[in-house]
PDB file of N, CA and C in Angstrom:
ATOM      1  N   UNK A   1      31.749  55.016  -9.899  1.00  0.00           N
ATOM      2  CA  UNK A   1      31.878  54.034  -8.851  1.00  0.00           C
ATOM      3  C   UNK A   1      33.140  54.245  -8.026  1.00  0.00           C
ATOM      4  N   UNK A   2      34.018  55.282  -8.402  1.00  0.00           N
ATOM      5  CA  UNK A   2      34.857  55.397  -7.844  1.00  0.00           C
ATOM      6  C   UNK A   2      35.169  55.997  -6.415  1.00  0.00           C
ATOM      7  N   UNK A   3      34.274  57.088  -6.740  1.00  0.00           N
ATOM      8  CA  UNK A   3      34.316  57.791  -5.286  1.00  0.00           C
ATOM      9  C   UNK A   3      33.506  57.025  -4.446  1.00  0.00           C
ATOM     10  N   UNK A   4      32.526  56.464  -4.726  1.00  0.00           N
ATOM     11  CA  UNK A   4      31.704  55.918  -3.423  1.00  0.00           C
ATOM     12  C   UNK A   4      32.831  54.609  -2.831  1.00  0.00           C
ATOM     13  N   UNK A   5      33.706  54.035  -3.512  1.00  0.00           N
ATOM     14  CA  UNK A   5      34.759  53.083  -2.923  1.00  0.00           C
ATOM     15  C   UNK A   5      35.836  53.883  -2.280  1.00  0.00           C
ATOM     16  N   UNK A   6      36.150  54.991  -2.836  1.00  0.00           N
ATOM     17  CA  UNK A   6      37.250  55.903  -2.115  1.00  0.00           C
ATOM     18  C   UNK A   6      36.802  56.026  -0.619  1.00  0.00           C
ATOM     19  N   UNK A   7      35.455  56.678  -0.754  1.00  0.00           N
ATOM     20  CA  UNK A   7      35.133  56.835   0.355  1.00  0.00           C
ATOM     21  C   UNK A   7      34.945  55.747   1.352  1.00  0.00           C
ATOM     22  N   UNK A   8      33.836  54.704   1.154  1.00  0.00           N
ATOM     23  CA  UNK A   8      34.043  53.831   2.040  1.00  0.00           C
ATOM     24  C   UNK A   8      35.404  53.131   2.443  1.00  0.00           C
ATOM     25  N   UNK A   9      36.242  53.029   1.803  1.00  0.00           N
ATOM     26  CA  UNK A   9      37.227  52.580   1.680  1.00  0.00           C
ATOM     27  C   UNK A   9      38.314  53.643   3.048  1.00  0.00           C
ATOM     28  N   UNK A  10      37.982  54.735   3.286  1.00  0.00           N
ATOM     29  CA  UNK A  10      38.490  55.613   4.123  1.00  0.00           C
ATOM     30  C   UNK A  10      37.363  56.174   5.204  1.00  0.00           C
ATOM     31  N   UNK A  11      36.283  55.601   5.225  1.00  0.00           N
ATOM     32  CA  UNK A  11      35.358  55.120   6.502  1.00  0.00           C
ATOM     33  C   UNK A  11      35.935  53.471   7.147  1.00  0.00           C
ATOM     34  N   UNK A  12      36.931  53.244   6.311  1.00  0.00           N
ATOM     35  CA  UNK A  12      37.034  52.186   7.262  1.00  0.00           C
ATOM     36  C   UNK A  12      35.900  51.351   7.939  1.00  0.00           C
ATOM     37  N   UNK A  13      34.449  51.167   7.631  1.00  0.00           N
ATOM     38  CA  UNK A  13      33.729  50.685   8.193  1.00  0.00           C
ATOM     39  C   UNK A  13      33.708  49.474   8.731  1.00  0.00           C
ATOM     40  N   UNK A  14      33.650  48.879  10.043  1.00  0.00           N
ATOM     41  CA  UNK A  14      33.367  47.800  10.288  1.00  0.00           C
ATOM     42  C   UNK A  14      32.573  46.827  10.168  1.00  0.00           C
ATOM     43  N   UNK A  15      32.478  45.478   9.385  1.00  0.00           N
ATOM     44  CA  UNK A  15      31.389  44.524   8.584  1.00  0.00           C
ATOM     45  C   UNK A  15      30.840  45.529   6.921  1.00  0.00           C
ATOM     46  N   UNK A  16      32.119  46.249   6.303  1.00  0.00           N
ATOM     47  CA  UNK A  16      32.197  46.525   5.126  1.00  0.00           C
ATOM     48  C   UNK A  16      33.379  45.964   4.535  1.00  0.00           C
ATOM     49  N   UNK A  17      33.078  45.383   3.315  1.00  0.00           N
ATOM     50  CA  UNK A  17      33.992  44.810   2.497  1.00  0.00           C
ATOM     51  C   UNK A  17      33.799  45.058   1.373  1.00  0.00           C
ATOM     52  N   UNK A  18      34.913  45.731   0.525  1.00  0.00           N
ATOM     53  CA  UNK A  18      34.547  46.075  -1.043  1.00  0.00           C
ATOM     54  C   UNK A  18      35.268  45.358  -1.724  1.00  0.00           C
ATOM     55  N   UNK A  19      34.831  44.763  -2.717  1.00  0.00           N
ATOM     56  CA  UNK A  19      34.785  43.234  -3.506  1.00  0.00           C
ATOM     57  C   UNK A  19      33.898  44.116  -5.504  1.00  0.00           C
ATOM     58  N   UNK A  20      35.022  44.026  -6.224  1.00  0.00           N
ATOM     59  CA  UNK A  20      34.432  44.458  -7.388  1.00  0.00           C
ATOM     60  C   UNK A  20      34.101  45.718  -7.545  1.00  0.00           C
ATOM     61  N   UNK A  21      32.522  45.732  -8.033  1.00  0.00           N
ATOM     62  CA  UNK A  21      31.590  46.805  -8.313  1.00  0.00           C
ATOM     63  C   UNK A  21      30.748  46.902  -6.803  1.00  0.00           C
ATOM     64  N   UNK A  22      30.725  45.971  -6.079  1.00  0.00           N
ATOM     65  CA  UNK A  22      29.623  46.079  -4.365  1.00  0.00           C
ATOM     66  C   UNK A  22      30.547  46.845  -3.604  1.00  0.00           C
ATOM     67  N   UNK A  23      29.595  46.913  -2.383  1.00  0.00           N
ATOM     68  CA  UNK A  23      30.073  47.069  -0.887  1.00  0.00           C
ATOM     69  C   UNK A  23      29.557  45.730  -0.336  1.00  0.00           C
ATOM     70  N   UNK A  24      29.778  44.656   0.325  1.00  0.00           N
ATOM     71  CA  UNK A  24      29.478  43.503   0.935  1.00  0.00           C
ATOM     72  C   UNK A  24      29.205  44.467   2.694  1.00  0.00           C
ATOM     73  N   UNK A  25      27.925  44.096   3.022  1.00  0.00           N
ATOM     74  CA  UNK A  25      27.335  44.698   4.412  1.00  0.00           C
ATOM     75  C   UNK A  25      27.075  43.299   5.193  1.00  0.00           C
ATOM     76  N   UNK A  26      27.536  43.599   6.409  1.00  0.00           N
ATOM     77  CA  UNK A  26      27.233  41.939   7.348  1.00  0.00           C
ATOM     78  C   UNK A  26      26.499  42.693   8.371  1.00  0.00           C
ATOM     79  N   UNK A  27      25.530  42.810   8.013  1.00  0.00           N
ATOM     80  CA  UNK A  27      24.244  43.513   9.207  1.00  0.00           C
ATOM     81  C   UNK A  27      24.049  42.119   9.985  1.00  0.00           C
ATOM     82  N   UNK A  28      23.082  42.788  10.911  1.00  0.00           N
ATOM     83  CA  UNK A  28      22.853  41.508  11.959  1.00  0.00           C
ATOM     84  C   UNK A  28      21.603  40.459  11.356  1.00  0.00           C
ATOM     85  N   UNK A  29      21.107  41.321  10.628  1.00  0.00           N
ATOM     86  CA  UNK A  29      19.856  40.308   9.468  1.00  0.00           C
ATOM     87  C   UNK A  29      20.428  39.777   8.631  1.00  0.00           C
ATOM     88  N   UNK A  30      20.950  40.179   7.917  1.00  0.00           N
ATOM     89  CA  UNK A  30      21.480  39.882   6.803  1.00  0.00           C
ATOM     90  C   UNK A  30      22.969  40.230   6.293  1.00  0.00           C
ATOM     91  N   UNK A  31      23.299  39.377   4.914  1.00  0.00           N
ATOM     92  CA  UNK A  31      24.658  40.014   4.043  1.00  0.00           C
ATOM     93  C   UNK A  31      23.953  40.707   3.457  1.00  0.00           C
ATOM     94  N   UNK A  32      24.700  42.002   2.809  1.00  0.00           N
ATOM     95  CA  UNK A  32      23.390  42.697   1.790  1.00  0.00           C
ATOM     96  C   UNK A  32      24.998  42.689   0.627  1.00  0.00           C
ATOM     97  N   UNK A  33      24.762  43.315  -0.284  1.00  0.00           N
ATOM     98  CA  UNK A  33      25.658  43.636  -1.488  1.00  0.00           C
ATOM     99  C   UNK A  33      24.937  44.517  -1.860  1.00  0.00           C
ATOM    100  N   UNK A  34      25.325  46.230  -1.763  1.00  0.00           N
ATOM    101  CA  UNK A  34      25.385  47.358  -2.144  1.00  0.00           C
ATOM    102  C   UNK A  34      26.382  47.541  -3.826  1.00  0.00           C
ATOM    103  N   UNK A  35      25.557  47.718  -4.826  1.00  0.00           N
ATOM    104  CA  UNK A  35      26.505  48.039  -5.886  1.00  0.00           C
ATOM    105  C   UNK A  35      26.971  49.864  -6.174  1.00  0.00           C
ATOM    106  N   UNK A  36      27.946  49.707  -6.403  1.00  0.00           N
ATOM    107  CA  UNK A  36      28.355  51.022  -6.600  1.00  0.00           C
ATOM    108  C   UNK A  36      28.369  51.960  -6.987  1.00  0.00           C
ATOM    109  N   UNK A  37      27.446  51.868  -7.739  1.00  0.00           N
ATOM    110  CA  UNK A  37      27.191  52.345  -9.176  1.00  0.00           C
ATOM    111  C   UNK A  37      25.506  52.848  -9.228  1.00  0.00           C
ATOM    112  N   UNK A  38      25.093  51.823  -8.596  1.00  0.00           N
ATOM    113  CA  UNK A  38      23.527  52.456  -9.275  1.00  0.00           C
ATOM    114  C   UNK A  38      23.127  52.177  -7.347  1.00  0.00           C
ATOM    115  N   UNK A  39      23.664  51.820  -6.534  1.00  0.00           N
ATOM    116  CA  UNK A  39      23.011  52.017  -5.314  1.00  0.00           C
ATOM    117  C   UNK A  39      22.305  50.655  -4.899  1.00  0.00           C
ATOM    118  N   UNK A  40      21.665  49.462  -6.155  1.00  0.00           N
ATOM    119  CA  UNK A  40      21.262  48.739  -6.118  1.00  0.00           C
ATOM    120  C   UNK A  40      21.564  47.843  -4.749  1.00  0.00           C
ATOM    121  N   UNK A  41      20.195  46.921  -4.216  1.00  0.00           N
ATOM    122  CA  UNK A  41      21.177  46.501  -2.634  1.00  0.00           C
ATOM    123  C   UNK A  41      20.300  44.689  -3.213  1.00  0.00           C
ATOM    124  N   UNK A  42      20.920  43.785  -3.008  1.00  0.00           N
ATOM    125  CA  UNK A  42      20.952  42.314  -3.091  1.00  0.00           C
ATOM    126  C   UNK A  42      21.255  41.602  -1.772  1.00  0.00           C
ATOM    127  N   UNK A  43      20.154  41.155  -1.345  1.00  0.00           N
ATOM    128  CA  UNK A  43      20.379  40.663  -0.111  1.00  0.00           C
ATOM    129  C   UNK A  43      21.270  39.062   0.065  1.00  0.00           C
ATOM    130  N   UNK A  44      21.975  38.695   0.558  1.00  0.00           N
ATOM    131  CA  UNK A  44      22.779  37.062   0.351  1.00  0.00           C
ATOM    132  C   UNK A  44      21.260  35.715   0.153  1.00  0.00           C
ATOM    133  N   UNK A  45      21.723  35.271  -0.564  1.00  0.00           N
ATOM    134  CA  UNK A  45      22.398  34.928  -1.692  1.00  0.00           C
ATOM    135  C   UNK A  45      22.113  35.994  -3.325  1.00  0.00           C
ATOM    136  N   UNK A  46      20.947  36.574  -3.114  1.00  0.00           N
ATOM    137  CA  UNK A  46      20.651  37.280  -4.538  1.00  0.00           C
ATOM    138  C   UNK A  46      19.226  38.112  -4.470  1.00  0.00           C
ATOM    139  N   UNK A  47      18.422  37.927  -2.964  1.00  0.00           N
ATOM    140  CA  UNK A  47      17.273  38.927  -3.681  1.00  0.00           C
ATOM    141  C   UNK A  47      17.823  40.076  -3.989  1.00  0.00           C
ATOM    142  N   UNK A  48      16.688  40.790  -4.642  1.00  0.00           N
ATOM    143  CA  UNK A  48      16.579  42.632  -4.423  1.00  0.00           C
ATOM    144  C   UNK A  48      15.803  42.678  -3.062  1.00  0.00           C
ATOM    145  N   UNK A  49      16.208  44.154  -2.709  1.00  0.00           N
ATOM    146  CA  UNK A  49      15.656  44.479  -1.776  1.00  0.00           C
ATOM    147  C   UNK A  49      16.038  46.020  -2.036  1.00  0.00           C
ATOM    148  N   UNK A  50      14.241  46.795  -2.363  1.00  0.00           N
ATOM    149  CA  UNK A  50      14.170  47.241  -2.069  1.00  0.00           C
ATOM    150  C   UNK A  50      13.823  48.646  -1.267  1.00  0.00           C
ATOM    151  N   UNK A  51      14.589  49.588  -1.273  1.00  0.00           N
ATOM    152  CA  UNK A  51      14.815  50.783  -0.395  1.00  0.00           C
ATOM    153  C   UNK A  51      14.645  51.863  -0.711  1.00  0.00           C
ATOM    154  N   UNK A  52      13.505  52.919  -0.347  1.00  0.00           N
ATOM    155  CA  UNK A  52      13.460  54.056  -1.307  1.00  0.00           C
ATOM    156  C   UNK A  52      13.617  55.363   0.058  1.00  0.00           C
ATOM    157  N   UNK A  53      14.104  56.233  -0.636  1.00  0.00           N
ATOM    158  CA  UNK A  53      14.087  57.359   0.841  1.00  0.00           C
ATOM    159  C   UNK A  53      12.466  57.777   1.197  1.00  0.00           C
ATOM    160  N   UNK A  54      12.289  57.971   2.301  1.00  0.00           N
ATOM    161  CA  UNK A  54      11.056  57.794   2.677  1.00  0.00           C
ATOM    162  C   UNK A  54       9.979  59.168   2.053  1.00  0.00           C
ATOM    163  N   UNK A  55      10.614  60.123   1.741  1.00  0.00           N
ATOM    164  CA  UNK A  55      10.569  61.849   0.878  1.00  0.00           C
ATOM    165  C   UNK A  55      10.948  61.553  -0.319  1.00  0.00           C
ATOM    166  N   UNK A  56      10.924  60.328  -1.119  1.00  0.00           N
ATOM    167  CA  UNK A  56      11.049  59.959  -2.504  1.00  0.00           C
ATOM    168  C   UNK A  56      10.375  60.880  -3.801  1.00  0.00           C
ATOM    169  N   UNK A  57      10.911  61.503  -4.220  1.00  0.00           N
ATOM    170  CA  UNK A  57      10.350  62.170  -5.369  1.00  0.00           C
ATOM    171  C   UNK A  57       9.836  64.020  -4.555  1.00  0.00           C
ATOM    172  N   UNK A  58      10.147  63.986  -3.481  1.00  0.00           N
ATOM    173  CA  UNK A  58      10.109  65.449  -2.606  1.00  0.00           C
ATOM    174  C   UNK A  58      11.358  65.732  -2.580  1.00  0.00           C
ATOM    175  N   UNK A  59      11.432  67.347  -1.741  1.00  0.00           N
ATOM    176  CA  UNK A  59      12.649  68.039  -1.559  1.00  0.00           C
ATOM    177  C   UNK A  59      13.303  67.537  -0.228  1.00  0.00           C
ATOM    178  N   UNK A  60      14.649  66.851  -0.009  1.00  0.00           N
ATOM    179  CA  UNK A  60      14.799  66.910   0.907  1.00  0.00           C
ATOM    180  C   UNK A  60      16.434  67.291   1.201  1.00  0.00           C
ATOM    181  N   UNK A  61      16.922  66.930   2.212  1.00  0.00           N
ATOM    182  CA  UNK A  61      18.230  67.154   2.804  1.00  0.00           C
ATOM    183  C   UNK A  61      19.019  66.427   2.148  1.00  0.00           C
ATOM    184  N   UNK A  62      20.437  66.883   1.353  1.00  0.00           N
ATOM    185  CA  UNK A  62      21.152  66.297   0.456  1.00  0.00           C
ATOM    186  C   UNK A  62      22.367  65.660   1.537  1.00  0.00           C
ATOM    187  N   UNK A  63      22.623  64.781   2.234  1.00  0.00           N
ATOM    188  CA  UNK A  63      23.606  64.446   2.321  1.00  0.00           C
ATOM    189  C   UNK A  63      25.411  65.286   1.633  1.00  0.00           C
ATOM    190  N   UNK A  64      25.896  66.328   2.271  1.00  0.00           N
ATOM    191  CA  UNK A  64      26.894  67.159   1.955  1.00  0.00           C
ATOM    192  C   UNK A  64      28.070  66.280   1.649  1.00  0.00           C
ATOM    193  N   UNK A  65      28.744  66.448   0.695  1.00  0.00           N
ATOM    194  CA  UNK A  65      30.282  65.708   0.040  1.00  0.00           C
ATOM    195  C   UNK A  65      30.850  66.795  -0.850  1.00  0.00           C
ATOM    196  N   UNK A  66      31.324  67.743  -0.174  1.00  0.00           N
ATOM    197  CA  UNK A  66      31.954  68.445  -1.105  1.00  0.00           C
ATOM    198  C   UNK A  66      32.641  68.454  -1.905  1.00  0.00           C
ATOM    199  N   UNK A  67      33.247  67.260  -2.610  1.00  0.00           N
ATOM    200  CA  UNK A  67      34.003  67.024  -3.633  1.00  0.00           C
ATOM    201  C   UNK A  67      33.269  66.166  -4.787  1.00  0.00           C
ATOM    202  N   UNK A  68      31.972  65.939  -4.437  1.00  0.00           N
ATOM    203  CA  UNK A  68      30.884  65.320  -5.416  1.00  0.00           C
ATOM    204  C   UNK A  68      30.354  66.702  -6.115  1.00  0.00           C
ATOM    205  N   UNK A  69      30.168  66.446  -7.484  1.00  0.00           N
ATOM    206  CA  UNK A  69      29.333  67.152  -8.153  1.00  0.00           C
ATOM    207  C   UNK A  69      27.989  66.940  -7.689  1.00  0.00           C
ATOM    208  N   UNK A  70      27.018  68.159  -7.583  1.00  0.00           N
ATOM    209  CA  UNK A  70      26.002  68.722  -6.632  1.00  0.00           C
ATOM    210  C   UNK A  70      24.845  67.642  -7.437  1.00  0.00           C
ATOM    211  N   UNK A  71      24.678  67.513  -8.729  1.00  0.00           N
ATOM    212  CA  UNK A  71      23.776  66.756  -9.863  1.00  0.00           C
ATOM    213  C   UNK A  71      24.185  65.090  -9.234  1.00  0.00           C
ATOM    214  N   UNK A  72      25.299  64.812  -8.636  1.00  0.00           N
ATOM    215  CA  UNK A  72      25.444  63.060  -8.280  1.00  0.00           C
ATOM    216  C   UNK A  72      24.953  62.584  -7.158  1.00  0.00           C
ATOM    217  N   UNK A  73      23.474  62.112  -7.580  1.00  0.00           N
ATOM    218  CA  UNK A  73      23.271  61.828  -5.889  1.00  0.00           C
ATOM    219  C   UNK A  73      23.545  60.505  -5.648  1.00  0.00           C
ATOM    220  N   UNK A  74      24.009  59.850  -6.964  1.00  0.00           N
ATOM    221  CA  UNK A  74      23.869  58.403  -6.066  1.00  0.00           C
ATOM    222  C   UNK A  74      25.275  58.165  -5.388  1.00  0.00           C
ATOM    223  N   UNK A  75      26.536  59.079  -5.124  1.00  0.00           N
ATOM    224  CA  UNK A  75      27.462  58.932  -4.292  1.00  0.00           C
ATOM    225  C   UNK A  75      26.633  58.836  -2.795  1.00  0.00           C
ATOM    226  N   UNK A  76      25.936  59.792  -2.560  1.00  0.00           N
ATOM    227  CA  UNK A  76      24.714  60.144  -1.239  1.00  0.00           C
ATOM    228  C   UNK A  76      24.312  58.836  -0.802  1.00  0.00           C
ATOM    229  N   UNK A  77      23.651  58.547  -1.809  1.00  0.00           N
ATOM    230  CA  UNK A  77      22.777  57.233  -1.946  1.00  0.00           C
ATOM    231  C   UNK A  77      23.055  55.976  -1.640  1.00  0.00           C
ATOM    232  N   UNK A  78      24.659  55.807  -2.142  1.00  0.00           N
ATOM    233  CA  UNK A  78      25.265  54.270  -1.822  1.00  0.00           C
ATOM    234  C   UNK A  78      25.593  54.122  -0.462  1.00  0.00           C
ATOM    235  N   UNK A  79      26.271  55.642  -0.038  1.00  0.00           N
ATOM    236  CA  UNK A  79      26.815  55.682   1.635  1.00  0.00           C
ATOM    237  C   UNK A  79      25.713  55.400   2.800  1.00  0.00           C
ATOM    238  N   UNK A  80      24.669  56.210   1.970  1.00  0.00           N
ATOM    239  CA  UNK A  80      23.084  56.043   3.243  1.00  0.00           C
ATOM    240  C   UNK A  80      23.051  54.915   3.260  1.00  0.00           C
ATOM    241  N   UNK A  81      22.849  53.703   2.322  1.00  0.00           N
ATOM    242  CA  UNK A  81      22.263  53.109   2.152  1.00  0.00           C
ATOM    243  C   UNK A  81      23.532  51.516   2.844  1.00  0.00           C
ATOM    244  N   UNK A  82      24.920  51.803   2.730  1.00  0.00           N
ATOM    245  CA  UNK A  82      25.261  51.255   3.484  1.00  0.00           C
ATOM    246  C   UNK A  82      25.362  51.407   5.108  1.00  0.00           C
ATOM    247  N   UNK A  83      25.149  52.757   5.591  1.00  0.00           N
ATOM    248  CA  UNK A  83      24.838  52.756   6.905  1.00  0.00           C
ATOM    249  C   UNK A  83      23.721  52.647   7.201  1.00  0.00           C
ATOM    250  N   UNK A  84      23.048  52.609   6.497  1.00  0.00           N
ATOM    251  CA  UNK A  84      21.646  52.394   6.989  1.00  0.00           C
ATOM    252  C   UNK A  84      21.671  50.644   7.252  1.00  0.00           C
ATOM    253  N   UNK A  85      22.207  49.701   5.989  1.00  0.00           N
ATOM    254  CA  UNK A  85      21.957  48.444   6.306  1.00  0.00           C
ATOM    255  C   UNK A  85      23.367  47.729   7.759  1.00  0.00           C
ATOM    256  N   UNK A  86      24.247  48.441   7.535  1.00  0.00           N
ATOM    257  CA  UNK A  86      25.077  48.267   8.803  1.00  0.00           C
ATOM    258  C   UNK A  86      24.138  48.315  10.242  1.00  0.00           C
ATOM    259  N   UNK A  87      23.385  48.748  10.235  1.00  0.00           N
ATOM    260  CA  UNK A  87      22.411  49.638  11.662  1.00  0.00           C
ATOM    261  C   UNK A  87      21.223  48.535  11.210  1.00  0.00           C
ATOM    262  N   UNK A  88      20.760  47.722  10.456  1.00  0.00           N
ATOM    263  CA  UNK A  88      19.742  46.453   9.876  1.00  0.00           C
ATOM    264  C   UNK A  88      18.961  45.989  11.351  1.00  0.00           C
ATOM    265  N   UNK A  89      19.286  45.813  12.228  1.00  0.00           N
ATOM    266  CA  UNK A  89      18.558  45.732  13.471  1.00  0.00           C
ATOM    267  C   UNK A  89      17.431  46.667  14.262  1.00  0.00           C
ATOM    268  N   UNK A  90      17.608  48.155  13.222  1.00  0.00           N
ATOM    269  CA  UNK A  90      17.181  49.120  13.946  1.00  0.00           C
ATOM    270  C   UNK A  90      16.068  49.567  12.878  1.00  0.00           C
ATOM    271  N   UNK A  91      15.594  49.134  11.967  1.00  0.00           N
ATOM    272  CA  UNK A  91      14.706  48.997  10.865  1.00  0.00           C
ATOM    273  C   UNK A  91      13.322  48.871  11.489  1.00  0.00           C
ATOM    274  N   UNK A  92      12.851  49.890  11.239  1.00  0.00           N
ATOM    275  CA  UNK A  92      11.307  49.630  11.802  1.00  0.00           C
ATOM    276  C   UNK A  92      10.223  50.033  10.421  1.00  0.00           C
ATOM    277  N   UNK A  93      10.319  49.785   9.120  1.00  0.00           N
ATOM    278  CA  UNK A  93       9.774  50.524   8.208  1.00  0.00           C
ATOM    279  C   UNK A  93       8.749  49.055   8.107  1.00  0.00           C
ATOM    280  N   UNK A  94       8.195  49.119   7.868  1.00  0.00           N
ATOM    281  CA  UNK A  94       6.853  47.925   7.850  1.00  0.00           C
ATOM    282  C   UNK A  94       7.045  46.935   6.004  1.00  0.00           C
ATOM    283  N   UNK A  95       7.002  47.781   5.580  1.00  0.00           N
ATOM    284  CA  UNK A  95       7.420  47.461   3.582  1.00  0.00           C
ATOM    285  C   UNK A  95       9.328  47.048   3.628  1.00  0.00           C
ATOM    286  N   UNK A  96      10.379  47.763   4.193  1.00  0.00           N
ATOM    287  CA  UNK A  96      11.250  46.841   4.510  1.00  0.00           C
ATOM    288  C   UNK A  96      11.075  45.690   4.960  1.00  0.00           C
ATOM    289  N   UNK A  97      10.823  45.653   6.182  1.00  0.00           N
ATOM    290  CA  UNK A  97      10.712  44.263   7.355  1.00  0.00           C
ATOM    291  C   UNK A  97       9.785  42.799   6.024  1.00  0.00           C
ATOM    292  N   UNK A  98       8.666  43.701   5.660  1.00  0.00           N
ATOM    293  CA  UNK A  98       7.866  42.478   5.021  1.00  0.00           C
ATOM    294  C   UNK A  98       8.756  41.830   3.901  1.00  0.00           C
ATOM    295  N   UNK A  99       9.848  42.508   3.229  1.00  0.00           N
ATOM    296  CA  UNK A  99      10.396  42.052   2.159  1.00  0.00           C
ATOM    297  C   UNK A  99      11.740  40.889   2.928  1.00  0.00           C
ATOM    298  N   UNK A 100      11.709  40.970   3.827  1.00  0.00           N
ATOM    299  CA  UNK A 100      12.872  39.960   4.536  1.00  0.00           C
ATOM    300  C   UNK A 100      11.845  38.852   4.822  1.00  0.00           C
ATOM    301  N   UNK A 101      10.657  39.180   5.482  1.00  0.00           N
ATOM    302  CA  UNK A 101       9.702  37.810   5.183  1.00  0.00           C
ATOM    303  C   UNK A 101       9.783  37.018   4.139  1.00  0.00           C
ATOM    304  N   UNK A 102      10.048  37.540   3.303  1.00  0.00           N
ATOM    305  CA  UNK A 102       9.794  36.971   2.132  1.00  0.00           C
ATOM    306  C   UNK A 102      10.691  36.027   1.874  1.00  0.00           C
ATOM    307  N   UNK A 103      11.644  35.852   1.981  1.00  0.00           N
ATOM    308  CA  UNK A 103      12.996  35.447   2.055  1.00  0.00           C
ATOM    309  C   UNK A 103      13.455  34.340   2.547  1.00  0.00           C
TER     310      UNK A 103
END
């Protein structure tokens, strides 16, 4: 959990806040809480939500961090997954969108 806080932590991201084991995301939908560790994303106050890469269980493009061991993807995983929910307005996946219905 360390490096994925190092890092965000030196993205400086704007509407990121790291609090504990999360990343706290203030998208324009939602708060989300990104955990650090396993990638897990909790939308405010507590659903799950979620998020699978759309090439799930295929070969695809590894997100490059050269100071991550090549076997760790969920460093990859936590960063996508907070820019991806930072950008929350721009979501057009049909199985996302329906799970905020829900809500």
């Amino acid at each position: 959990m360390e490096i994925p806080r190092l890092l965000l932590e030196d993205l400086q991201l704007e509407g990121v806040e790291l609090h504990d084991n999360f990343a706290t995301v203030k998208g324009s939908l939602a708060t989300y809480r990104v955990h650090l560790g396993t990638a897990a994303i909790y939308v405010e106050p507590g659903q799950h939500l979620c998020i699978v890469p759309a090439r799930w269980g295929k070969r695809h493009e590894r997100l490059f961090l050269p100071f991550v061991d090549a076997e760790d993807d969920k460093v990859g995983e936590v960063v996508s997954k907070v820019l991806f929910l930072l950008n929350d307005s721009a979501i057009t996946d049909k199985s996302i969108l329906r799970q905020f219905r829900r809500q």
